[in-house]
N, C-alpha and C. Protein backbone atom coordinates (compact mmCIF):
# COMPACT_ATOMS: atom_id res chain seq x y z
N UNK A 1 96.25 95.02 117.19
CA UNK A 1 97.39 94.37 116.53
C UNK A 1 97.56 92.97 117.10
N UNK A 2 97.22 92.19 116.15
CA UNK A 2 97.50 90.88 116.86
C UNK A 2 98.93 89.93 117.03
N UNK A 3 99.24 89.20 117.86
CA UNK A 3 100.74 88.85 117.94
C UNK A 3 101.29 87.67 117.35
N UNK A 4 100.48 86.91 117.01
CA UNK A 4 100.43 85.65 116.38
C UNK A 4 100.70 85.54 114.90
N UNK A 5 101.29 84.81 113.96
CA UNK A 5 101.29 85.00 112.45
C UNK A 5 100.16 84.13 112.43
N UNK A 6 99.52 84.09 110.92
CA UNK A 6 98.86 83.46 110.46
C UNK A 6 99.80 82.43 109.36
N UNK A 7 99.30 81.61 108.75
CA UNK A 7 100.02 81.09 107.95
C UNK A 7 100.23 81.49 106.44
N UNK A 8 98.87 83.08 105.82
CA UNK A 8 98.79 83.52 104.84
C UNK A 8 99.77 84.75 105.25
N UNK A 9 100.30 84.82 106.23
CA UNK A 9 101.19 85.94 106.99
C UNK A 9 102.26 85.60 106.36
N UNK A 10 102.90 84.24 107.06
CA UNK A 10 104.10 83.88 106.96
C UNK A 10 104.39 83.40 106.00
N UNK A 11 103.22 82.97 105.07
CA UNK A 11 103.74 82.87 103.02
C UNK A 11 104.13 84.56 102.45
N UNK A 12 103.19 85.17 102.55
CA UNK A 12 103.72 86.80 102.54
C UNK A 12 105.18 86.95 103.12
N UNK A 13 105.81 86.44 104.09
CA UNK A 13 106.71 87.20 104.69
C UNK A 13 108.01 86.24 103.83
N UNK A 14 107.57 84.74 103.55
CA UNK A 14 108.85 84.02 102.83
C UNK A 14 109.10 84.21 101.82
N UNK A 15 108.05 84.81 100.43
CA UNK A 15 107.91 85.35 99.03
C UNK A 15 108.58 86.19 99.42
N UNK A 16 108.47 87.11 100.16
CA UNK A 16 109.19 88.93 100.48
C UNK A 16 110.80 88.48 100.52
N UNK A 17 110.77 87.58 101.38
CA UNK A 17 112.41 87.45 101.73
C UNK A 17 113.18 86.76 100.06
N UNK A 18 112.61 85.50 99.87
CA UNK A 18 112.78 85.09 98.31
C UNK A 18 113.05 86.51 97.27
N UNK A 19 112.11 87.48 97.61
CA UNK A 19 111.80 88.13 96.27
C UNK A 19 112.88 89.30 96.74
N UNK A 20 113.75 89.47 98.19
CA UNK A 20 114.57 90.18 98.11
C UNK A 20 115.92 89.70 97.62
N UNK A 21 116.23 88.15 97.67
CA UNK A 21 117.22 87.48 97.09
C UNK A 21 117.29 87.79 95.78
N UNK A 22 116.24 87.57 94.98
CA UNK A 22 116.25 87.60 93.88
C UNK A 22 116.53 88.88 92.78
N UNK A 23 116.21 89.94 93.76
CA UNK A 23 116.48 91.25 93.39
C UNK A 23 117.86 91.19 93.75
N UNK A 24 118.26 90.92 94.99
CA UNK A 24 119.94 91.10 95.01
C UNK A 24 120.53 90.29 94.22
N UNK A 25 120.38 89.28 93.53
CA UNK A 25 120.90 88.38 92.45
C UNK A 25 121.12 89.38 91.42
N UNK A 26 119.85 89.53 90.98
CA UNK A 26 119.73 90.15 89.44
C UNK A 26 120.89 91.30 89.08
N UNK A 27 120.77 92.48 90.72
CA UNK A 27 121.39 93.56 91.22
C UNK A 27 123.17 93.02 90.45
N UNK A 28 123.32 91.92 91.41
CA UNK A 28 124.86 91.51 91.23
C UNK A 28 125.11 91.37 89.91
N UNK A 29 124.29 90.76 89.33
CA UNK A 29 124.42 90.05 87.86
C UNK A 29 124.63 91.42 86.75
N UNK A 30 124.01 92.72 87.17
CA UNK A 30 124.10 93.95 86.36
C UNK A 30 125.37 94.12 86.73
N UNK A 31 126.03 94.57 87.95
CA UNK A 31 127.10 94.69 88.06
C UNK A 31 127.45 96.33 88.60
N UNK A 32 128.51 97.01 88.58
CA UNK A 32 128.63 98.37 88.56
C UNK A 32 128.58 99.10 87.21
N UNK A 33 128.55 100.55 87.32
CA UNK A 33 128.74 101.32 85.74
C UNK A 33 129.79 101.46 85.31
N UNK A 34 130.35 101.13 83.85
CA UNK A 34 131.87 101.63 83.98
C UNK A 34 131.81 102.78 84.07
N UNK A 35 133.50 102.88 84.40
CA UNK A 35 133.76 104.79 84.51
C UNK A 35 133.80 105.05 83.09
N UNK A 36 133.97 106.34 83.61
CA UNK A 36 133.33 107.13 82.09
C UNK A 36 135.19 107.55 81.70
N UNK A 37 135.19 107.86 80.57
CA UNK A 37 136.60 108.08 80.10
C UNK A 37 137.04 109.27 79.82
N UNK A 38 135.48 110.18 79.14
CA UNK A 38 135.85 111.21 78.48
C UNK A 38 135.76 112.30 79.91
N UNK A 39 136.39 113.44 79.88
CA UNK A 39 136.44 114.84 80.99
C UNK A 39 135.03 114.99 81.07
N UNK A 40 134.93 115.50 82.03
CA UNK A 40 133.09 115.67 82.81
C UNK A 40 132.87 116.82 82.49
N UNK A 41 131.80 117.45 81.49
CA UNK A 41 131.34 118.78 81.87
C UNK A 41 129.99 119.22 82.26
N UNK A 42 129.86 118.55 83.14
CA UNK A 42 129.30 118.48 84.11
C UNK A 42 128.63 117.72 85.33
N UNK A 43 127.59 117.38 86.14
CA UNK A 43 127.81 116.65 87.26
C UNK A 43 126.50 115.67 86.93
N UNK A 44 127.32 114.66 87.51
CA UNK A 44 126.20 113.00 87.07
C UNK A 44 125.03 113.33 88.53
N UNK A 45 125.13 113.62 89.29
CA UNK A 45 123.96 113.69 90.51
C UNK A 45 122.49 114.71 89.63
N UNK A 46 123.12 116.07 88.60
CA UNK A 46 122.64 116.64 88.04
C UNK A 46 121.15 115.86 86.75
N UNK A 47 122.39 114.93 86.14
CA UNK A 47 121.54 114.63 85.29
C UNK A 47 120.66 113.22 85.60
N UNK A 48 121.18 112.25 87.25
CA UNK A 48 119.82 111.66 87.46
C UNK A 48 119.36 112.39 88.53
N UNK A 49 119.07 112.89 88.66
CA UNK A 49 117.91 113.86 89.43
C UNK A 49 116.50 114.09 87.86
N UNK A 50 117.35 114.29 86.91
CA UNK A 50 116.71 114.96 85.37
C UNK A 50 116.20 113.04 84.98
N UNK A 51 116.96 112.29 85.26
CA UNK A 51 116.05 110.94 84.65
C UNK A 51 114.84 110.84 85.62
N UNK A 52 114.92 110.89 87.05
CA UNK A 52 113.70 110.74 87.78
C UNK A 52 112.58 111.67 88.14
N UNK A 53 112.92 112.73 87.18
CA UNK A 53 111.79 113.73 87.52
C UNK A 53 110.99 113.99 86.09
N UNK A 54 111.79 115.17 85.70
CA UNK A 54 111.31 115.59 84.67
C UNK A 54 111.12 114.61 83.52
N UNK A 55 112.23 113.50 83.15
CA UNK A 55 112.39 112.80 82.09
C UNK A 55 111.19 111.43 82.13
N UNK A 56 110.35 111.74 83.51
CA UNK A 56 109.20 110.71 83.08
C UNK A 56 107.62 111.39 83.42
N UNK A 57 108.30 112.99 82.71
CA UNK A 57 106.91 113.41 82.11
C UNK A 57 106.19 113.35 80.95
N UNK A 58 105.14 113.26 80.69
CA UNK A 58 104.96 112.73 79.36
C UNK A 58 105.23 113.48 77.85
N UNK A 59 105.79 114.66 78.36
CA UNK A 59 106.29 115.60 77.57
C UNK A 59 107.54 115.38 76.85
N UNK A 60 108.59 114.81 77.73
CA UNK A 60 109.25 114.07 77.77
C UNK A 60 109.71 112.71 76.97
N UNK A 61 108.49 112.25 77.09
CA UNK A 61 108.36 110.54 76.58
C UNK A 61 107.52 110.55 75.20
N UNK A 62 108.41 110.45 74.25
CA UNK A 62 107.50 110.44 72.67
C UNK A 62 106.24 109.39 72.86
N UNK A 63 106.22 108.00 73.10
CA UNK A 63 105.34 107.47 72.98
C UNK A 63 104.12 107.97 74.04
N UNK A 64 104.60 108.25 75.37
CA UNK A 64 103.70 108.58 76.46
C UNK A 64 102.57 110.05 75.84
N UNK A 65 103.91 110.54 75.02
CA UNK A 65 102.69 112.38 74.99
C UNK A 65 101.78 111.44 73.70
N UNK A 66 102.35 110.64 73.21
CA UNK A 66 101.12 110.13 72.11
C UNK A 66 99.67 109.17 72.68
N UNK A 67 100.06 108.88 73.84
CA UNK A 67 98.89 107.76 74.40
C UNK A 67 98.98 108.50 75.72
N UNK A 68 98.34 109.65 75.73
CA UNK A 68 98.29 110.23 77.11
C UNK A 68 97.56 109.45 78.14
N UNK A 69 96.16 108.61 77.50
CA UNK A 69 95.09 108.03 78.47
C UNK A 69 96.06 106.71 78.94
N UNK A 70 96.69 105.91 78.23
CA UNK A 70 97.58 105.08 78.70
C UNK A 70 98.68 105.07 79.42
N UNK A 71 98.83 106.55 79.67
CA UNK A 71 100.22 106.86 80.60
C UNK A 71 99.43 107.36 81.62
N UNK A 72 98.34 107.98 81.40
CA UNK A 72 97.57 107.88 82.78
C UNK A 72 97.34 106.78 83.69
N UNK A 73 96.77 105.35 82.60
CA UNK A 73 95.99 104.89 83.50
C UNK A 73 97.55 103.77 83.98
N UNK A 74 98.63 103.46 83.43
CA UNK A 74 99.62 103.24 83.96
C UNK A 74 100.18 103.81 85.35
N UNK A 75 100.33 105.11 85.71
CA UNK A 75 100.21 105.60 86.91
C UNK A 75 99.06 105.04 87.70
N UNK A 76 97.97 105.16 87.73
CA UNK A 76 97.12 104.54 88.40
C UNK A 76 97.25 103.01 88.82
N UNK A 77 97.95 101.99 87.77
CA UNK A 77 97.90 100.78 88.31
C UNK A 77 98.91 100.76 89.30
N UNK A 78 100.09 101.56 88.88
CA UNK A 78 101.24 101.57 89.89
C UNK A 78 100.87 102.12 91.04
N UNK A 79 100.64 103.30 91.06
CA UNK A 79 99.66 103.26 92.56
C UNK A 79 99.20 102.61 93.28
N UNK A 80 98.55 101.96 92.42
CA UNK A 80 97.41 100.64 93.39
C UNK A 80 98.55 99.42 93.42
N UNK A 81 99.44 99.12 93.43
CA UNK A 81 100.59 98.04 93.16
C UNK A 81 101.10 98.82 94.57
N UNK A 82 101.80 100.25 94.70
CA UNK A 82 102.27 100.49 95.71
C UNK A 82 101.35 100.34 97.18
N UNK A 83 100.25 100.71 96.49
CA UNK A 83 98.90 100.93 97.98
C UNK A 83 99.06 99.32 98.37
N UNK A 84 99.08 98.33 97.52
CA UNK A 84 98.88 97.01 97.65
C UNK A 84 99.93 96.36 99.00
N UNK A 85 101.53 97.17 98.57
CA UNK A 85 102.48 96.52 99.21
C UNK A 85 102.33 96.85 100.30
N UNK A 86 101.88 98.43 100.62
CA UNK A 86 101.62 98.69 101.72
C UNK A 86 100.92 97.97 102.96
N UNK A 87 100.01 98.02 102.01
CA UNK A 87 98.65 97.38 103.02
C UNK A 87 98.91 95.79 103.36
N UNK A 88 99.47 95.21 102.33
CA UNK A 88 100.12 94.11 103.00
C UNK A 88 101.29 94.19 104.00
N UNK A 89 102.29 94.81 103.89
CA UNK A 89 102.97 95.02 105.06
C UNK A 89 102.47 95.60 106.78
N UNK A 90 101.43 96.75 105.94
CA UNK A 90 100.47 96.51 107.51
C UNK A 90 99.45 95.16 107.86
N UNK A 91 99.39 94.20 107.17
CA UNK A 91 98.61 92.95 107.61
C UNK A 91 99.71 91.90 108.11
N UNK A 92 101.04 92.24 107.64
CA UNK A 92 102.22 91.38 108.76
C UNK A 92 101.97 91.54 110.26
N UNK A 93 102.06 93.04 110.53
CA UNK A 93 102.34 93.06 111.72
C UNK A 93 100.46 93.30 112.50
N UNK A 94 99.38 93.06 111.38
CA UNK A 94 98.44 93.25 112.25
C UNK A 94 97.22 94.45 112.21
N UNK A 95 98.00 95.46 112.04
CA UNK A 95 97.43 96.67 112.10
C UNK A 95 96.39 96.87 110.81
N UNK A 96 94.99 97.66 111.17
CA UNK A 96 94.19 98.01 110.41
C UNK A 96 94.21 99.15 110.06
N UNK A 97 93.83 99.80 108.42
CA UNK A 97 94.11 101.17 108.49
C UNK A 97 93.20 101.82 108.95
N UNK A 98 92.74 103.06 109.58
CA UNK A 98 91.78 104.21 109.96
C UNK A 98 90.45 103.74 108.94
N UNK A 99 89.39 104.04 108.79
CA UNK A 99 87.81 104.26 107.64
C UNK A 99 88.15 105.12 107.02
N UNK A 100 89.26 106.39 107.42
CA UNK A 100 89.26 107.37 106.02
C UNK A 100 90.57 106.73 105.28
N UNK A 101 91.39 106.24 106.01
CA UNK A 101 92.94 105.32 104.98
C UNK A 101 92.18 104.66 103.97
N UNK A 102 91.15 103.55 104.78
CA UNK A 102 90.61 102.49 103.89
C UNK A 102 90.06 103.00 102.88
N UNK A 103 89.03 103.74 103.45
CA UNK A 103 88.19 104.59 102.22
C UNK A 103 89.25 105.15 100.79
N UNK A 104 90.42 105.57 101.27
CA UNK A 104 91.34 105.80 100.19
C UNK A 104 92.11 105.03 99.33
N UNK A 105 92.32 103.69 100.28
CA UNK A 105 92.79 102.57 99.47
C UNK A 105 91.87 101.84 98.77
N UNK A 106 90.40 101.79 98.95
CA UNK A 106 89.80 101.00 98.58
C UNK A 106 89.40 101.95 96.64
N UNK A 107 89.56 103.18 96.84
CA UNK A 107 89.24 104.10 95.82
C UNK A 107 90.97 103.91 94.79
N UNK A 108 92.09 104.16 95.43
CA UNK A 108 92.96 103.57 94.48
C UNK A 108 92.84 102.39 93.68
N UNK A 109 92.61 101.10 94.85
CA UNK A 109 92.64 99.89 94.35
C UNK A 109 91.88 99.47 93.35
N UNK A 110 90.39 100.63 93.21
CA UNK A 110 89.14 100.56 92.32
C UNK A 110 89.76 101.50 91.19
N UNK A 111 90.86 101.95 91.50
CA UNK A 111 91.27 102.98 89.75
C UNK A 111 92.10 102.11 89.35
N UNK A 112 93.13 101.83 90.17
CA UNK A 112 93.99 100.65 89.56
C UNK A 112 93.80 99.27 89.00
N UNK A 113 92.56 98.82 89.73
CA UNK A 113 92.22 97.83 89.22
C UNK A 113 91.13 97.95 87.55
N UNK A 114 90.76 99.29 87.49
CA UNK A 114 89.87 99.27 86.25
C UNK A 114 90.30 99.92 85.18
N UNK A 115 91.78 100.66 85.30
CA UNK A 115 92.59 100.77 84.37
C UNK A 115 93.62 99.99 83.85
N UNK A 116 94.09 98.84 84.78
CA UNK A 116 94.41 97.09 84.81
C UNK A 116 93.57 96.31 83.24
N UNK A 117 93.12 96.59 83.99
CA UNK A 117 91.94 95.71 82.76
C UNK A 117 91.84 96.80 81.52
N UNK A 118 91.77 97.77 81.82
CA UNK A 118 91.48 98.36 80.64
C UNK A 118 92.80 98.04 79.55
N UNK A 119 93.88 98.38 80.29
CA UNK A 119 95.00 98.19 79.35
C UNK A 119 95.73 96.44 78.91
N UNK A 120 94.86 95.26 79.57
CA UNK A 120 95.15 94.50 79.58
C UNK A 120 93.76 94.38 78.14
N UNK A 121 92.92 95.00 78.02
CA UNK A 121 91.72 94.56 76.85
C UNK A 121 92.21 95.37 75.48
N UNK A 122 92.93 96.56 75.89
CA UNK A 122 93.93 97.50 75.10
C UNK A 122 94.78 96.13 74.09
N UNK A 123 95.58 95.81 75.35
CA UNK A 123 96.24 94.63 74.38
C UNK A 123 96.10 93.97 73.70
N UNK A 124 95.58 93.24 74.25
CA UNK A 124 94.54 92.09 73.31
C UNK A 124 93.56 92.52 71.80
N UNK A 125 93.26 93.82 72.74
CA UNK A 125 92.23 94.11 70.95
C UNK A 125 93.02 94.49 69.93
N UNK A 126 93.88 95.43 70.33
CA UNK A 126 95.00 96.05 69.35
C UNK A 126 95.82 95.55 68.76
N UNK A 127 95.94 95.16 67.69
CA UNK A 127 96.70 94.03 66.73
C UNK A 127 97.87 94.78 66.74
N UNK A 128 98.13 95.76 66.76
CA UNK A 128 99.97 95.97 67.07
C UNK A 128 100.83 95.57 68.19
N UNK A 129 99.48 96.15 69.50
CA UNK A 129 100.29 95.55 70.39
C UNK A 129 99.56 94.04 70.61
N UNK A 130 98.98 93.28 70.16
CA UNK A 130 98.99 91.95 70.28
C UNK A 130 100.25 91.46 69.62
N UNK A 131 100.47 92.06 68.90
CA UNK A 131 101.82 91.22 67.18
C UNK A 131 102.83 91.15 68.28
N UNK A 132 103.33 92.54 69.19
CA UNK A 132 104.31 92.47 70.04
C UNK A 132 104.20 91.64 71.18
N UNK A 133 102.68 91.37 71.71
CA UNK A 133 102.85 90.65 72.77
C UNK A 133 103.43 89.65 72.85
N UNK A 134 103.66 88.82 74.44
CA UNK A 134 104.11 87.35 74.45
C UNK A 134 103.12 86.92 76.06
N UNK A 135 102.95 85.81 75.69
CA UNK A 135 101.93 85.34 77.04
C UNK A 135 102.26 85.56 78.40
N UNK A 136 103.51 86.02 78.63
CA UNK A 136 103.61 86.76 79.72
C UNK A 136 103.36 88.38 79.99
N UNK A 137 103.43 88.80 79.45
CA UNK A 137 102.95 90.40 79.16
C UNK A 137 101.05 90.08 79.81
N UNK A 138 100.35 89.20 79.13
CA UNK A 138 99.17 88.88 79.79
C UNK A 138 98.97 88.29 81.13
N UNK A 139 99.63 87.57 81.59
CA UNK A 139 99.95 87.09 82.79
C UNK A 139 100.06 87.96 83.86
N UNK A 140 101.46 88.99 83.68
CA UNK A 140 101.38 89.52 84.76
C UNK A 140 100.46 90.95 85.17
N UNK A 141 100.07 91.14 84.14
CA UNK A 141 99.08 91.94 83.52
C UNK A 141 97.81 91.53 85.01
N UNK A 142 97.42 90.17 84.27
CA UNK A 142 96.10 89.82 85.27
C UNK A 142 96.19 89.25 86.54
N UNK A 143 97.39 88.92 86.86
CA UNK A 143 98.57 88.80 88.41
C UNK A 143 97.85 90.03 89.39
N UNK A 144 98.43 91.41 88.46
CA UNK A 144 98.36 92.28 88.96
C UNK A 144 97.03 92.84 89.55
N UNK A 145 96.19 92.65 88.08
CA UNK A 145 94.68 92.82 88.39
C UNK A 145 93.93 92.10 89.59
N UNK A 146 94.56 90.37 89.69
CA UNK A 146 93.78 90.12 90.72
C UNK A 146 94.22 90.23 92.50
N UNK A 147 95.48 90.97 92.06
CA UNK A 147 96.23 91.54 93.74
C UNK A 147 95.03 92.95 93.69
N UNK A 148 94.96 93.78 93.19
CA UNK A 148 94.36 94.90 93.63
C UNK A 148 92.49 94.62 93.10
N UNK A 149 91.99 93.63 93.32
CA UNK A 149 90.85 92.79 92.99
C UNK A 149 90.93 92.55 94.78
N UNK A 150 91.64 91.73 94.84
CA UNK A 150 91.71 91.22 95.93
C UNK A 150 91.71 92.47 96.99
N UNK A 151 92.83 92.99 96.72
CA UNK A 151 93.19 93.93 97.96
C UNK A 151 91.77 95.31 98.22
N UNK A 152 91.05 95.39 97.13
CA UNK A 152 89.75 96.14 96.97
C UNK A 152 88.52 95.14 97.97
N UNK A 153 88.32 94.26 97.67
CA UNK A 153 87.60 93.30 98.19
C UNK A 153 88.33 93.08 100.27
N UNK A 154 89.44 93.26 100.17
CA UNK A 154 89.87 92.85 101.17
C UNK A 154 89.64 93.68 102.15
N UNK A 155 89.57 95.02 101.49
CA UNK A 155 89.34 96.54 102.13
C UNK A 155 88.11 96.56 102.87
N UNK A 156 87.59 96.29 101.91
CA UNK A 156 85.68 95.71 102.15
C UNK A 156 85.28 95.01 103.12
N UNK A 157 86.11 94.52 103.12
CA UNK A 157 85.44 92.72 104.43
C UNK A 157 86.81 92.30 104.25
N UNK A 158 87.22 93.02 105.63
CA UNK A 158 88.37 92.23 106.08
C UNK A 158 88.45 90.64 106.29
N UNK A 159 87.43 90.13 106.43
CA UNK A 159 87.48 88.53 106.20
C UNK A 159 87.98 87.78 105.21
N UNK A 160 87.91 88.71 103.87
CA UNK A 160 88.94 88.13 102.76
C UNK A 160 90.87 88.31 102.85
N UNK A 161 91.26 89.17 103.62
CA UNK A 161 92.15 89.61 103.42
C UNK A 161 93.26 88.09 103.72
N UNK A 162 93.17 87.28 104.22
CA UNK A 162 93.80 85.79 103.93
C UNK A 162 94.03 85.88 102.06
N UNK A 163 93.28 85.76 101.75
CA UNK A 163 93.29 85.89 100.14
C UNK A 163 94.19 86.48 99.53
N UNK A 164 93.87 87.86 100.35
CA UNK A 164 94.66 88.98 99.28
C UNK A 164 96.40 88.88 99.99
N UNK A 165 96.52 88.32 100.78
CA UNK A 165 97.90 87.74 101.41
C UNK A 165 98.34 87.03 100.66
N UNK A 166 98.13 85.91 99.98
CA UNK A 166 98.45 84.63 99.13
C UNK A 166 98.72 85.36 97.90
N UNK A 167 97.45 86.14 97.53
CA UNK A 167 98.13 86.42 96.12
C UNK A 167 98.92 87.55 96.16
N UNK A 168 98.72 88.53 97.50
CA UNK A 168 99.96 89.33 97.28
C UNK A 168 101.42 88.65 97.05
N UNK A 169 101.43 87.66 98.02
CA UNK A 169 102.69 86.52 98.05
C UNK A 169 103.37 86.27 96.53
N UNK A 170 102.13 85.67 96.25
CA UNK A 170 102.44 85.04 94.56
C UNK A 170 103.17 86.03 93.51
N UNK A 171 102.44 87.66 93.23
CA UNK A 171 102.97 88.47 93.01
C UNK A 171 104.58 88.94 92.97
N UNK A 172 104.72 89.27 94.54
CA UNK A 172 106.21 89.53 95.16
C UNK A 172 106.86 88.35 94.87
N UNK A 173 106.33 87.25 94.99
CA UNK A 173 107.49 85.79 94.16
C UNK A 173 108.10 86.24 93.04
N UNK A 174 106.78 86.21 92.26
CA UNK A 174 106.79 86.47 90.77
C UNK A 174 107.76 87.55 90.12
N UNK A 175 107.98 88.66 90.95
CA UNK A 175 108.68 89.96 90.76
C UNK A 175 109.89 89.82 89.96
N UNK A 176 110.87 89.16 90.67
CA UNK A 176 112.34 88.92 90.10
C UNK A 176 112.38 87.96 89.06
N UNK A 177 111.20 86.97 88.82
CA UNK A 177 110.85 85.88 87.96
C UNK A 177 110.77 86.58 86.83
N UNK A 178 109.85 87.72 86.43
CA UNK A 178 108.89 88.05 85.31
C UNK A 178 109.60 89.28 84.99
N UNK A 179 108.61 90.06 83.77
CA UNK A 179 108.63 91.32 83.49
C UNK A 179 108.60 92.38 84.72
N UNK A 180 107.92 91.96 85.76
CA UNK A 180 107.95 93.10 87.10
C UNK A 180 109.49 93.27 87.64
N UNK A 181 110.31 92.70 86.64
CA UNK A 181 111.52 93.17 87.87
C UNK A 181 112.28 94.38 86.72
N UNK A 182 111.44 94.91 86.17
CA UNK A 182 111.59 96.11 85.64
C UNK A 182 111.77 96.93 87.14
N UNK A 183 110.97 96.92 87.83
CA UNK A 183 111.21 97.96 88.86
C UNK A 183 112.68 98.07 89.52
N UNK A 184 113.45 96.65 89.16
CA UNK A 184 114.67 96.92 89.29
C UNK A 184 115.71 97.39 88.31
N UNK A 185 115.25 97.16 86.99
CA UNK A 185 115.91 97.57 85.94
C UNK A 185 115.16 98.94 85.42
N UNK A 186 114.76 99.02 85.66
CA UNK A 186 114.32 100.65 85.68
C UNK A 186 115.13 101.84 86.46
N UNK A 187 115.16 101.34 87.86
CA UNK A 187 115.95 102.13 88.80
C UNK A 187 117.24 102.28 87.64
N UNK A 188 117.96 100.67 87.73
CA UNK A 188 119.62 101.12 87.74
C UNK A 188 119.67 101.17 86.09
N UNK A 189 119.00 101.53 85.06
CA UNK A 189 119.16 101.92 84.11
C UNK A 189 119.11 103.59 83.82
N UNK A 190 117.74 104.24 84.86
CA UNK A 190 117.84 105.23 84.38
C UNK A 190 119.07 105.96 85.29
N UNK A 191 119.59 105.32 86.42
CA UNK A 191 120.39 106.00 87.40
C UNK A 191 121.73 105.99 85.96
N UNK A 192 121.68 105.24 85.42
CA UNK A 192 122.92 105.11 84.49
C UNK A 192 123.03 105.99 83.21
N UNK A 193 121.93 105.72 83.38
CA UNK A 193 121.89 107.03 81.75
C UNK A 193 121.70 108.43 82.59
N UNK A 194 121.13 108.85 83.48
CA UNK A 194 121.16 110.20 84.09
C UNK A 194 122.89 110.52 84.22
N UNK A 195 123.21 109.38 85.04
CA UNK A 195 124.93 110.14 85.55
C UNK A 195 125.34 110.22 84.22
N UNK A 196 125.48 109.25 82.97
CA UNK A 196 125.83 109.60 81.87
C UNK A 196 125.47 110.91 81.23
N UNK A 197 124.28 111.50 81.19
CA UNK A 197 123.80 112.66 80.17
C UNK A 197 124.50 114.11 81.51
N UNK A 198 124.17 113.75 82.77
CA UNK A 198 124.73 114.83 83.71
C UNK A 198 125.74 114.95 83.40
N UNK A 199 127.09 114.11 83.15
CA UNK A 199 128.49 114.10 83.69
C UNK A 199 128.83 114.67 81.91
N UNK A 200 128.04 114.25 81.14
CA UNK A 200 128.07 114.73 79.78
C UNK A 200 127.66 116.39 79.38
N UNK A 201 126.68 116.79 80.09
CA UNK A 201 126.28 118.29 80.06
C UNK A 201 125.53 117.81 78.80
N UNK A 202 124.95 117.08 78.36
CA UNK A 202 123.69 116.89 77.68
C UNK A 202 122.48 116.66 77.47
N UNK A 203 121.94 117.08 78.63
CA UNK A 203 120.38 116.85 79.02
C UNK A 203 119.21 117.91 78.60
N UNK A 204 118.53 117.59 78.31
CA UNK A 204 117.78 118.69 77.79
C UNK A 204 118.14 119.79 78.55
N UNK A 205 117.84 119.54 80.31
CA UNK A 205 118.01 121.28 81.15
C UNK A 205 119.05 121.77 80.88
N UNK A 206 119.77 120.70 80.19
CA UNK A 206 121.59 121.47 80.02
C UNK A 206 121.17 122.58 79.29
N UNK A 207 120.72 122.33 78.26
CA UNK A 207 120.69 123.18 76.68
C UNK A 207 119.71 124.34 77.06
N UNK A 208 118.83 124.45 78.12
CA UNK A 208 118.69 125.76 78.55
C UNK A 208 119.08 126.47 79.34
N UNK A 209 120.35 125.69 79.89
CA UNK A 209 121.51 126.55 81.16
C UNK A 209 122.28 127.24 79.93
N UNK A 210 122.47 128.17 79.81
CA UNK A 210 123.44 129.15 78.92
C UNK A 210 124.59 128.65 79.59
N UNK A 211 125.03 127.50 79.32
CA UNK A 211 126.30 126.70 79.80
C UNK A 211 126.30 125.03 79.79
N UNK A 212 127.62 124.79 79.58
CA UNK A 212 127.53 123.53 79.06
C UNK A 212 127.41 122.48 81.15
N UNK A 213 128.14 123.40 81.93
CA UNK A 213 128.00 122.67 83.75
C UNK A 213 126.99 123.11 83.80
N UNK A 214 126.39 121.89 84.59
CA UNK A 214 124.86 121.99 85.15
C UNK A 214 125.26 121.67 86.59
């Protein structure tokens, strides 16, 4: 573990701090949920527990059970997005992972990165979802691709990993900027509609509790 920053360190570490402002901005700018008006029959902890589990199975998700290979390979990029942050946070402080860690990150970063592309050539070829696209949808698309490009390569020969620092950087900038700050509007949307459908007793598990409290 070495004690010194580098300077592809300490761009990583000022994007991170930026990109936590920016999430607490956005955070403020949503605001709280209103209260609910109507009598509760039943409990809001109930029904987001039901948005973060079950409700993002693809069984669940009309479009997802229709493009199963695309809700696959979506999991996979997110994976390799999480393996990414990781492994950059262990290159702050230094530390290398184990040959069997690496060996595992380097095999995410190679699914994530080739289902990246796949769904980024998805786009493009597919005239429906081209009609919907907008040039950022491609952007962060290939952002993404070349963080876990990088971070695959970096795995390899740690001599690149300066690289995969910068553009991890650029990325985590980018977060609160772009479409990626879904990961924040994702959270506090579905936390909002769960306490709503819980506190409502209308969630699907409701309707197989022989009762309206869950």
């Amino acid at each position: 573990m070495s004690v010194g920053l580098s300077l592809p360190a300490i761009v990583l570490i000022v994007a991170s701090v930026l990109s936590l402002v920016g999430f607490f901005a956005i955070r403020v700018r949503l605001g709280a949920i209103p209260p609910a008006i109507a009598p509760a029959r039943g409990r809001a902890g109930a029904g987001i527990a039901y948005a973060f589990t079950v409700a993002f199975a693809p069984w669940a998700k009309e479009s997802a059970s229709r493009h199963l290979p695309s809700y696959v390979a979506g999991i996979a990029v997110h994976l390799g997005v999480f393996a990414a942050l990781a492994r950059l946070a262990l290159s702050v402080v230094g530390a290398t992972p184990p040959r069997l860690v690496g060996g595992v990150l380097a095999l995410v970063f190679c699914a994530g990165l080739a289902c990246g592309l796949a769904l980024l050539v998805k786009r493009a070829a597919d005239p429906r979802l081209r009609a919907i696209s907008v040039p950022e949808d491609f952007f962060a698309n290939a952002l993404v691709d070349a963080v876990l490009a990088a971070g695959l390569v970096a795995t390899l020969r740690p001599g690149a990993l300066p690289a995969f620092q910068i553009l991890g950087a650029a990325l985590i900038a980018y977060a609160p900027l772009g479409k990626i700050r879904h990961m924040l509007l994702l959270l506090t949307a579905r936390r909002a509609l769960g306490a709503t459908l819980g506190r409502r007793g209308v969630r699907p598990q409701a309707r197989r509790d022989s009762g309206a409290r869950v």
